[in-house]
N, C-alpha and C. Protein backbone atom coordinates (compact mmCIF):
# COMPACT_ATOMS: atom_id res chain seq x y z
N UNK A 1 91.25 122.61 118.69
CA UNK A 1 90.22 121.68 119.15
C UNK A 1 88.84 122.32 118.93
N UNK A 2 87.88 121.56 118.86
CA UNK A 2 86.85 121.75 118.36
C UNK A 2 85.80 122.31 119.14
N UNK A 3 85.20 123.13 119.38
CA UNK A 3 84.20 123.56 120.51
C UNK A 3 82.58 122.80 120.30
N UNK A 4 82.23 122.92 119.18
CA UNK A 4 81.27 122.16 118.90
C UNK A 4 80.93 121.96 117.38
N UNK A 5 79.58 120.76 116.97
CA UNK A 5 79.24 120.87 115.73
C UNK A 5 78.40 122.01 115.00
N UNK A 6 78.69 122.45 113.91
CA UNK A 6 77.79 123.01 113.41
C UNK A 6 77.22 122.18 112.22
N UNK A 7 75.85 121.33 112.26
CA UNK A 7 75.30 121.26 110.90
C UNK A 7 74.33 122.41 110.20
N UNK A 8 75.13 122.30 108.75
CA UNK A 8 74.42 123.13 108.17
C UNK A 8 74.17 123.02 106.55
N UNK A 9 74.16 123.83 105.65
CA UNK A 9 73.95 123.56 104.42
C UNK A 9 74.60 124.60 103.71
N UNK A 10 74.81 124.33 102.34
CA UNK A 10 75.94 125.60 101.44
C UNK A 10 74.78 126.58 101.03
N UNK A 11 73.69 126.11 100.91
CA UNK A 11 72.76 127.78 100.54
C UNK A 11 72.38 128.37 101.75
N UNK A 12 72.66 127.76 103.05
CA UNK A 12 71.12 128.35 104.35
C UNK A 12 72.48 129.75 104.75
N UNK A 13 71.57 131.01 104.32
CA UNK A 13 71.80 132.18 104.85
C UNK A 13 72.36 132.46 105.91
N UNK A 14 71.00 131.81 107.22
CA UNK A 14 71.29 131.89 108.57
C UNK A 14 73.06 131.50 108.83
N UNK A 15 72.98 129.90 108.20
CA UNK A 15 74.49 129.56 108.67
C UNK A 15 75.86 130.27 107.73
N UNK A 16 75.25 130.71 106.73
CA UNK A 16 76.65 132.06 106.74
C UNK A 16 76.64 133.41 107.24
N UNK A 17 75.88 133.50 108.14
CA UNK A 17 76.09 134.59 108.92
C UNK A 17 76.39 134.37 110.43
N UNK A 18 75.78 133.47 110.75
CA UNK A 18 76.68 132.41 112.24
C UNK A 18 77.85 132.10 112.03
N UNK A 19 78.04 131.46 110.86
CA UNK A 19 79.61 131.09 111.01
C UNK A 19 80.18 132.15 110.83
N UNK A 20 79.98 133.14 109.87
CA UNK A 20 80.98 134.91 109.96
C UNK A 20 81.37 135.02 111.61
N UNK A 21 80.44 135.10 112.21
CA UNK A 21 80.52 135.99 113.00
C UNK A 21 81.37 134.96 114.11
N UNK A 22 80.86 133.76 114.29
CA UNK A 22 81.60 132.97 114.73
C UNK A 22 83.37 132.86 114.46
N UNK A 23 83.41 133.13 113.46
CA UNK A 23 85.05 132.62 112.82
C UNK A 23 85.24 134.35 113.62
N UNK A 24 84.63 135.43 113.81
CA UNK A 24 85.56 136.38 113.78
C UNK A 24 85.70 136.33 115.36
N UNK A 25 84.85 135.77 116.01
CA UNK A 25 85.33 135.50 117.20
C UNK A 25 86.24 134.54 117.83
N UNK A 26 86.64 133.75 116.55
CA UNK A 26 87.91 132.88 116.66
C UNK A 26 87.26 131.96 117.53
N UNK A 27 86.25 131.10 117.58
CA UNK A 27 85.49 130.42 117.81
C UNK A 27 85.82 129.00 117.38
N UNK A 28 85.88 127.90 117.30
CA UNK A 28 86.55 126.62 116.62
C UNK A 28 85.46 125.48 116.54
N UNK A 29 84.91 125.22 115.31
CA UNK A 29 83.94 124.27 115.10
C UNK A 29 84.35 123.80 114.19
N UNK A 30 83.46 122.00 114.26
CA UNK A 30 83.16 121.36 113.24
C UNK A 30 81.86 121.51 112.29
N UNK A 31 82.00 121.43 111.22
CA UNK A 31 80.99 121.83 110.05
C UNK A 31 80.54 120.53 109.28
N UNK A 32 79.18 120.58 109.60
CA UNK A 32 78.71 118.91 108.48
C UNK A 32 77.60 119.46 107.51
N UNK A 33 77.59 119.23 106.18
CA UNK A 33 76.69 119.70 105.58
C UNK A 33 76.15 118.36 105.33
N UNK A 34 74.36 119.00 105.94
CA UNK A 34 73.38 117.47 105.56
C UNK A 34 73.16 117.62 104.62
N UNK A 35 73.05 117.90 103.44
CA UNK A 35 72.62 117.31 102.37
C UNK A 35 73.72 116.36 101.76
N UNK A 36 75.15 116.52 102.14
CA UNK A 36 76.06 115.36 101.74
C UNK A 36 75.75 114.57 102.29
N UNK A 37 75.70 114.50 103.94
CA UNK A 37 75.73 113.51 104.70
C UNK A 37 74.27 112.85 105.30
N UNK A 38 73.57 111.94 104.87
CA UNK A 38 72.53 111.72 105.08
C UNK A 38 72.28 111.48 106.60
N UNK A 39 73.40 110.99 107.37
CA UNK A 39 72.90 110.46 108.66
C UNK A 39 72.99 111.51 109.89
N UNK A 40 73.47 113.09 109.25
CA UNK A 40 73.95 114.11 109.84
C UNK A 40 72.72 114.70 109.82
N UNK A 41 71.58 114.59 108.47
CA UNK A 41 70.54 115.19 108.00
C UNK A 41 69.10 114.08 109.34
N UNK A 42 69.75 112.80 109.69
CA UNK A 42 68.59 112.40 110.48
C UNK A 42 68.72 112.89 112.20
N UNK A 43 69.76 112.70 112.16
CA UNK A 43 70.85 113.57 113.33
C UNK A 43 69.70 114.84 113.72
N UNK A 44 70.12 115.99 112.74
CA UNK A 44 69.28 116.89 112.62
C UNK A 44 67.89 117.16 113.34
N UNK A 45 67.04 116.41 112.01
CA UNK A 45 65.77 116.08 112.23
C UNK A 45 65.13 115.55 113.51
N UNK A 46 66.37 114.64 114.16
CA UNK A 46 65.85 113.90 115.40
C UNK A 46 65.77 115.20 116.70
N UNK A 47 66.74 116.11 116.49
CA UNK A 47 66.72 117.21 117.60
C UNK A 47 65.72 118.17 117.11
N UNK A 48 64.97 118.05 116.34
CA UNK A 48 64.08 119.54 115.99
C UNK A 48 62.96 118.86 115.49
N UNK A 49 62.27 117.86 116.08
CA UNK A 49 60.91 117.71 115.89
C UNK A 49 60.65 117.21 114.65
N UNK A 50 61.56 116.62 113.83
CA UNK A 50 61.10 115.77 112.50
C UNK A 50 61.85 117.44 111.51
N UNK A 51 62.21 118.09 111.55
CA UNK A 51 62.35 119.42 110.61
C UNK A 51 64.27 119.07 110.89
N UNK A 52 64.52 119.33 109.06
CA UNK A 52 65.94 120.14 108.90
C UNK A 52 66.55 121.53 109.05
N UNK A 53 66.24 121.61 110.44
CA UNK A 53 66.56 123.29 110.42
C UNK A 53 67.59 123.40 110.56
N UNK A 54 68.49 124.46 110.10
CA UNK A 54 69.85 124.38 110.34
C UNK A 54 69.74 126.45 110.20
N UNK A 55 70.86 126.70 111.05
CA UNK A 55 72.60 126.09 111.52
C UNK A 55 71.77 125.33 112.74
N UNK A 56 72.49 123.89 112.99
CA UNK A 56 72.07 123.48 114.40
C UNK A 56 73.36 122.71 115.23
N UNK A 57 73.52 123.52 116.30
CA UNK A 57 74.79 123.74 116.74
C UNK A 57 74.74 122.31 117.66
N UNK A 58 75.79 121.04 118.24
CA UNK A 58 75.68 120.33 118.62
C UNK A 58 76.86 120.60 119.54
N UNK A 59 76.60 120.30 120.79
CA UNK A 59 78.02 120.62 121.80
C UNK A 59 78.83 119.38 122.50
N UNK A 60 79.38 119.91 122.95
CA UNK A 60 80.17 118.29 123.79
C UNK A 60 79.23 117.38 124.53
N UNK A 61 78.32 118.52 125.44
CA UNK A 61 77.79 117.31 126.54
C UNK A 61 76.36 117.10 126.15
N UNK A 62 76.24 117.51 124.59
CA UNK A 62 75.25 116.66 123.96
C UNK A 62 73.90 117.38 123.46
N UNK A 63 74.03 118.85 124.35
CA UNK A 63 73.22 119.80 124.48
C UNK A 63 72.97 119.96 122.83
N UNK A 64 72.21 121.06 122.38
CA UNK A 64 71.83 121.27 120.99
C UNK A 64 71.26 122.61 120.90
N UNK A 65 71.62 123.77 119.97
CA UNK A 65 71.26 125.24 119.63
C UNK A 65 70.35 125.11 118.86
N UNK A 66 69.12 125.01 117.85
CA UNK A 66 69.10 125.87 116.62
C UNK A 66 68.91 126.78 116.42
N UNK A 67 69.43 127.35 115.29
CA UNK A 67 69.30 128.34 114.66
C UNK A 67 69.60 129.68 116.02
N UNK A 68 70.78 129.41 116.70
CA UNK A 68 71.14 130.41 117.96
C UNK A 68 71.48 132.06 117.30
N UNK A 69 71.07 132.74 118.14
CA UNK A 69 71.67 134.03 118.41
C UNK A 69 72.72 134.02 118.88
N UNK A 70 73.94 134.49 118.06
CA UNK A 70 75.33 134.48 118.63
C UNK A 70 75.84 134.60 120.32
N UNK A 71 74.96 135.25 121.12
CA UNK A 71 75.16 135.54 122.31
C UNK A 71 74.86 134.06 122.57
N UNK A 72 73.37 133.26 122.37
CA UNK A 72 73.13 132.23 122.98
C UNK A 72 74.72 131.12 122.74
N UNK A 73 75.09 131.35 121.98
CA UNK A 73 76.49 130.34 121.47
C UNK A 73 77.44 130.58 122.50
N UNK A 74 78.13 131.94 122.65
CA UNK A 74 78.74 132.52 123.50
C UNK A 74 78.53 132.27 125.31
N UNK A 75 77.26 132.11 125.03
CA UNK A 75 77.02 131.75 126.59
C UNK A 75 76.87 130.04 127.41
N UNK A 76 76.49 129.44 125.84
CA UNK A 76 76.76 128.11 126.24
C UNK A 76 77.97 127.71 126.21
N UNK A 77 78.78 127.97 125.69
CA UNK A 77 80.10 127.65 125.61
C UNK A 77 80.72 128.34 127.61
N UNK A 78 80.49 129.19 127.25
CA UNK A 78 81.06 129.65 128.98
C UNK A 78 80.41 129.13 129.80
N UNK A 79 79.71 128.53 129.66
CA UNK A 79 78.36 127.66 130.57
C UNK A 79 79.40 126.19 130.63
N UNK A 80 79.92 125.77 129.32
CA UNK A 80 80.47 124.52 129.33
C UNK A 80 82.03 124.89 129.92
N UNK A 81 82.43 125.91 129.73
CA UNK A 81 83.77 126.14 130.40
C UNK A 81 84.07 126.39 132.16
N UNK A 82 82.51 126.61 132.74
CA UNK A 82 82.51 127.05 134.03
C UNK A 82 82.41 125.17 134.45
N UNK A 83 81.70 124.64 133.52
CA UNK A 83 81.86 123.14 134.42
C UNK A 83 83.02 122.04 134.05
N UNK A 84 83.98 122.50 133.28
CA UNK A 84 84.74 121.54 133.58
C UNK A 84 85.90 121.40 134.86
């Protein structure tokens, strides 16, 4: 099951080094690349002030990362696990 979204893109740096580190923590996300998906790319834009910044992490209860420091990921997620 899925912990949260990650949109991102096949060249952005940032998000291959989030997702590394993510996958080695056995971490479980969904992955949308906006430049395929146009409505993922307005998605985006709508949480960051008109800008495609990516990796931009999207969670269950709607909350939104960008461009997180692995700890910040780590802690929202236990943040979402202390309230269910």
């Amino acid at each position: 099951m899925s912990q949260f979204t990650m949109y991102s893109t096949p060249w952005c740096g940032y998000c291959h080094r989030l997702k590394g580190i993510l996958n080695r923590d056995g971490l479980t996300f969904d992955e949308v690349d906006i430049e395929a998906d146009p409505r993922s790319a307005e998605l985006v834009m709508s949480l960051n002030k008109g800008n495609a910044t990516v990796p931009t992490l999207v969670f269950a209860d709607g909350s939104a990362l960008t461009n997180p420091h692995p700890n910040e990921v780590r802690a929202k997620l236990a943040e979402l696990a202390a309230t269910r």
